[in-house]
Protein backbone atom coordinates (compact mmCIF):
# COMPACT_ATOMS: atom_id res chain seq x y z
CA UNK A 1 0.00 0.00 0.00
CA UNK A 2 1.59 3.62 -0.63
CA UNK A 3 2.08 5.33 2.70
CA UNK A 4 0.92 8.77 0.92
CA UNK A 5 -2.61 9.12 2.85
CA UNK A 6 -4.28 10.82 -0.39
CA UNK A 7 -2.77 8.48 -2.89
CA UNK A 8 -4.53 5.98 -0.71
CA UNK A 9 -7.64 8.00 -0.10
CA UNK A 10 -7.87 8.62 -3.88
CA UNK A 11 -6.95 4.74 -4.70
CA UNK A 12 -9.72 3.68 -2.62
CA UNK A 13 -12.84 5.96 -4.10
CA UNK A 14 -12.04 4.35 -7.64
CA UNK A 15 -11.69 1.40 -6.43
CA UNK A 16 -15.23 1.94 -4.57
CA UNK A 17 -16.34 3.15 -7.60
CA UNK A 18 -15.75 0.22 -9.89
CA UNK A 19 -17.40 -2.38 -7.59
CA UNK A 20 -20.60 0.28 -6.73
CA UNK A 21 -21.61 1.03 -10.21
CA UNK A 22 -20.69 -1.94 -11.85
CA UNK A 23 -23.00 -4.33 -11.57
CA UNK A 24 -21.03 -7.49 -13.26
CA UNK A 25 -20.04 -10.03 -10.87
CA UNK A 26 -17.10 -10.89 -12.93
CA UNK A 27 -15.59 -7.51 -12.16
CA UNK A 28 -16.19 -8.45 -8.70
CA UNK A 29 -14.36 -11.50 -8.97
CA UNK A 30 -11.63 -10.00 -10.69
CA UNK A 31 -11.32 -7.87 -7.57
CA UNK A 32 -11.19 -10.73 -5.90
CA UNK A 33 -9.00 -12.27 -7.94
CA UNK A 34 -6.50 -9.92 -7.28
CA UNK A 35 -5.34 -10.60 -3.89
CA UNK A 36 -6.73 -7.46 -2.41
CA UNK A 37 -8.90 -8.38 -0.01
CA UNK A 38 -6.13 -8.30 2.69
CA UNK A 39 -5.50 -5.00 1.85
CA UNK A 40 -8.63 -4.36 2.53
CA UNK A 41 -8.74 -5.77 5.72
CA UNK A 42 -5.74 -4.39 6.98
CA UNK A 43 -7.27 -1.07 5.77
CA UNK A 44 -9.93 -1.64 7.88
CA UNK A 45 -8.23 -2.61 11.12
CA UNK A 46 -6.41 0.48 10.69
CA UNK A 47 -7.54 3.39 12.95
CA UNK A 48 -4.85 5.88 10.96
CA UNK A 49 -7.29 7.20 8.13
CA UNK A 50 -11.26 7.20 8.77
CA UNK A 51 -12.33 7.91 5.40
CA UNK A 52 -9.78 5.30 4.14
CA UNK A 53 -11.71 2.35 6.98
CA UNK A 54 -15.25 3.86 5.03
CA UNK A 55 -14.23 3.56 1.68
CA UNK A 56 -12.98 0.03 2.51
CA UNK A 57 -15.82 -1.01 4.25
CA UNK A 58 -18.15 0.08 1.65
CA UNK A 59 -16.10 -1.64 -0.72
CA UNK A 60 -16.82 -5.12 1.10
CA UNK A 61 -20.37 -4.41 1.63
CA UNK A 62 -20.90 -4.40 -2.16
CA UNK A 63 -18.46 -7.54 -2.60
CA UNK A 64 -20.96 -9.36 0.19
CA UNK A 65 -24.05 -8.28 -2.48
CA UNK A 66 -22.51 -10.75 -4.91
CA UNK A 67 -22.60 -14.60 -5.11
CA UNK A 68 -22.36 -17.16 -2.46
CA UNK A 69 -18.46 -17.86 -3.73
CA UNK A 70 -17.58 -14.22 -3.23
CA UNK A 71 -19.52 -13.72 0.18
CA UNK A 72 -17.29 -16.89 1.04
CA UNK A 73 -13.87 -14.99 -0.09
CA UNK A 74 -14.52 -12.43 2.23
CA UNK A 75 -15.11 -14.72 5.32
CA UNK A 76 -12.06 -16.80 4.46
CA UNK A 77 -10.14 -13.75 4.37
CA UNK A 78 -11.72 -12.39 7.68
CA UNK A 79 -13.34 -9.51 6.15
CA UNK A 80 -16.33 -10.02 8.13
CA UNK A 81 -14.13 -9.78 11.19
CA UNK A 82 -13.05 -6.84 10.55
CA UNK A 83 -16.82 -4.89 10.15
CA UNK A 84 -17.63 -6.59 13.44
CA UNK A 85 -14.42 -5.13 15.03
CA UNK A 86 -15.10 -1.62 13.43
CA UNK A 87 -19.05 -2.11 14.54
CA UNK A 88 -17.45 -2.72 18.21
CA UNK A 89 -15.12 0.64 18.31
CA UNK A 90 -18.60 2.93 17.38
């Protein structure tokens, strides 16, 4: 991940933007497909950058709209962990 908070910040929206207006699961999988849902995660967990943990966790709540293969991916990769953890600090 770049360490440059706005890089990140801006990274982030498109990437929110792809998954929210695209409707496609295949772009969803290729998402998925490319490793990033650690990122995500670790995004999450992170108490650095607010807007950063929202973008994130927007991101996954779109990825948990899709099939029952990607819902899966984000369990396995403790995605659902993390909301629960961020639902806990608020």
């Amino acid at each position: 991940m770049h360490p440059d908070p706005v890089i990140k910040h801006e990274a982030i929206i498109a990437l929110r933007k792809i998954v929210s207006e695209n409707e496609n699961q295949e772009t969803v999988q290729v998402i998925i497909d490319s490793g990033i849902l650690p990122s995500l995660v670790a995004l999450i967990n992170s108490k650095e950058y607010p807007q950063v943990r929202f973008e994130a966790s927007w991101i996954i709540s779109n990825i948990a709209a899709g099939t029952t293969a990607q819902c899966q991916a984000l369990i396995d990769k403790n995605a659902v962990e993390a909301l629960l953890g961020l639902l806990e600090e608020n």
